[in-house]
C-alpha atoms as a PDB file:
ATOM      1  CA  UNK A   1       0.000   0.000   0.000  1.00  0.00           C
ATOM      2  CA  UNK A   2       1.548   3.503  -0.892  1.00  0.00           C
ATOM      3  CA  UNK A   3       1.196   6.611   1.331  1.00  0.00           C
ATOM      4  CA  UNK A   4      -1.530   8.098  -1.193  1.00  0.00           C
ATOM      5  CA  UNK A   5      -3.417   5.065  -0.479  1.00  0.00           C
ATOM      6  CA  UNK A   6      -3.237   5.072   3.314  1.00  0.00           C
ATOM      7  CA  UNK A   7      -6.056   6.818   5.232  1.00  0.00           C
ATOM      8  CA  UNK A   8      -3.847   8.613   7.700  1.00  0.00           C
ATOM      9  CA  UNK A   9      -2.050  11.288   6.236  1.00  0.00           C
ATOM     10  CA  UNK A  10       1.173  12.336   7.943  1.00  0.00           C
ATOM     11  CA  UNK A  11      -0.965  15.903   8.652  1.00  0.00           C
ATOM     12  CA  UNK A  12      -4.070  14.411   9.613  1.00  0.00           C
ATOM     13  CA  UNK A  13      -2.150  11.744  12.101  1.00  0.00           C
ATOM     14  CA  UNK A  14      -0.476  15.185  13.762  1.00  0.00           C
ATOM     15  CA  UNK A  15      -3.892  16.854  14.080  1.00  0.00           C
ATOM     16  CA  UNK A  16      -4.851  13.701  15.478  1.00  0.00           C
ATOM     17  CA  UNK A  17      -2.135  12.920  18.085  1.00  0.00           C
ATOM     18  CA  UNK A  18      -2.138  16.804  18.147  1.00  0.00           C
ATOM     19  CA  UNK A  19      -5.549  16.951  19.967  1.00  0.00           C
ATOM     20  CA  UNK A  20      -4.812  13.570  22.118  1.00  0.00           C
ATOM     21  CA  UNK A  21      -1.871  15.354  23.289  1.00  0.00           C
ATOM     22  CA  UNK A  22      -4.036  18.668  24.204  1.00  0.00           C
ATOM     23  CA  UNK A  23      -6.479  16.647  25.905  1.00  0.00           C
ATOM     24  CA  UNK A  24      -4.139  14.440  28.170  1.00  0.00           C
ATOM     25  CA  UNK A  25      -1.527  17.592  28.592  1.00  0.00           C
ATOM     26  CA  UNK A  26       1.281  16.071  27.340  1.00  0.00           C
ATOM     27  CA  UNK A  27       4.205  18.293  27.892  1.00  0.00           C
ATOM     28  CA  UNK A  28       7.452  15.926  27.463  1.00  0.00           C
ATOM     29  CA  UNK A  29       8.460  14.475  23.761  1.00  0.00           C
ATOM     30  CA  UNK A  30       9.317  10.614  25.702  1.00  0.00           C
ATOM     31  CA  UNK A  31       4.936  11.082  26.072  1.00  0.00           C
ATOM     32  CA  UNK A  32       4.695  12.738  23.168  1.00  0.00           C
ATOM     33  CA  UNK A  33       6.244   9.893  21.140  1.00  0.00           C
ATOM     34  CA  UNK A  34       4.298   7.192  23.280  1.00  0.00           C
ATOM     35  CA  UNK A  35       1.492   8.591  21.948  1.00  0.00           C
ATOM     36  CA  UNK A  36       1.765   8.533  18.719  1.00  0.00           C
ATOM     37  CA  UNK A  37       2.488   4.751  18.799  1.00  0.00           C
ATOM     38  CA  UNK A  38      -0.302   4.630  20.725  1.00  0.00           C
ATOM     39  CA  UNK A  39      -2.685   5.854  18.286  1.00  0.00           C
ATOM     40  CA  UNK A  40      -1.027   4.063  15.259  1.00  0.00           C
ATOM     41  CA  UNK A  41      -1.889   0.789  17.333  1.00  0.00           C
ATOM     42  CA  UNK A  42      -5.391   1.761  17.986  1.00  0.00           C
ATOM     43  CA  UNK A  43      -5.941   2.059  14.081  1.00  0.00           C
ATOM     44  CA  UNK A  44      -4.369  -0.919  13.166  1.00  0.00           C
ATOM     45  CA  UNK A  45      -6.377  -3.092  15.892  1.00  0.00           C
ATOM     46  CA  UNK A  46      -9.566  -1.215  14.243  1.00  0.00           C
ATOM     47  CA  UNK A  47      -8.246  -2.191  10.846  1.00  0.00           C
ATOM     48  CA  UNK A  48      -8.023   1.269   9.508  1.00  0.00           C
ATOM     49  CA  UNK A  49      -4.164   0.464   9.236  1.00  0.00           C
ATOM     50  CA  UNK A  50      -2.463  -2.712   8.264  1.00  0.00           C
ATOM     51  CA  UNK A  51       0.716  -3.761  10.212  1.00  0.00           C
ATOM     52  CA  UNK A  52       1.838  -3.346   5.941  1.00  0.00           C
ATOM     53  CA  UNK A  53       1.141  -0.444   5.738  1.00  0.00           C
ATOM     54  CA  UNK A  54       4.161   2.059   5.884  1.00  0.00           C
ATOM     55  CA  UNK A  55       3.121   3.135   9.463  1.00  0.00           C
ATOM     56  CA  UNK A  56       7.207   3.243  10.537  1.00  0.00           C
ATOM     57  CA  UNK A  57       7.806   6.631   8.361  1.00  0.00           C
ATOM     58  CA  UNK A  58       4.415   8.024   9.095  1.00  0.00           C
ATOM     59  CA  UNK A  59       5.437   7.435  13.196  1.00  0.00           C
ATOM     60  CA  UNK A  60       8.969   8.966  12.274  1.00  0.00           C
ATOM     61  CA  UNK A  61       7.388  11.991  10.555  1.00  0.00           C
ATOM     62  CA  UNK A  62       4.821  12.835  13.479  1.00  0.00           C
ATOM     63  CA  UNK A  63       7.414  12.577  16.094  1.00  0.00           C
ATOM     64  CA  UNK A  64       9.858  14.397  14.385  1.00  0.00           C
ATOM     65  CA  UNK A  65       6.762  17.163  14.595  1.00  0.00           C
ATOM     66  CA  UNK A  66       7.285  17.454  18.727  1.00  0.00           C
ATOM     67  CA  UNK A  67       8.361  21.011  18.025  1.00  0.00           C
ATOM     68  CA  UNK A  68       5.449  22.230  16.188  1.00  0.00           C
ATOM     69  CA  UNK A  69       3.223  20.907  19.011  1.00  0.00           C
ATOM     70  CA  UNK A  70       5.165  22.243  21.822  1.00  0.00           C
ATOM     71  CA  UNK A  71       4.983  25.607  20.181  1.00  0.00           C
ATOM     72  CA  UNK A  72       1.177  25.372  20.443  1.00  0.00           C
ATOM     73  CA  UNK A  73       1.509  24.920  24.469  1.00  0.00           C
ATOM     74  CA  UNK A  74       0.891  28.467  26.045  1.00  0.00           C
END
């Protein structure tokens, strides 16, 4: 399965974990990074990801994106 084909979006994952993140006032990157393997799991177990799916650079990219949440933390 190619990224285009995936349902998750590397910007739409963010927003996602984004929000998660906002809700449970995560305010470290080690939690920050938990959950965003957290929430990959969850869609795989629902089936809206495959574990073939290409879900290890999708993972990297959101993490890497720490810094554009923290900025959003006032």
């Amino acid at each position: 399965m190619t990224n285009e084909q995936m349902h998750y979006t590397p910007e739409n994952l963010f927003n996602e974990v984004s929000a998660r993140a906002q809700e449970q006032g995560v305010t470290e990157q080690a939690a920050w990074d938990d959950l965003v393997e957290q929430t990959i799991e969850q869609h795989r177990q629902v089936g809206e990801m495959h574990t073939d799916d290409p879900t290890e650079d999708l993972g990297a990219h959101v993490k890497g994106r720490w810094a554009d949440y923290k900025a959003t933390l006032v």
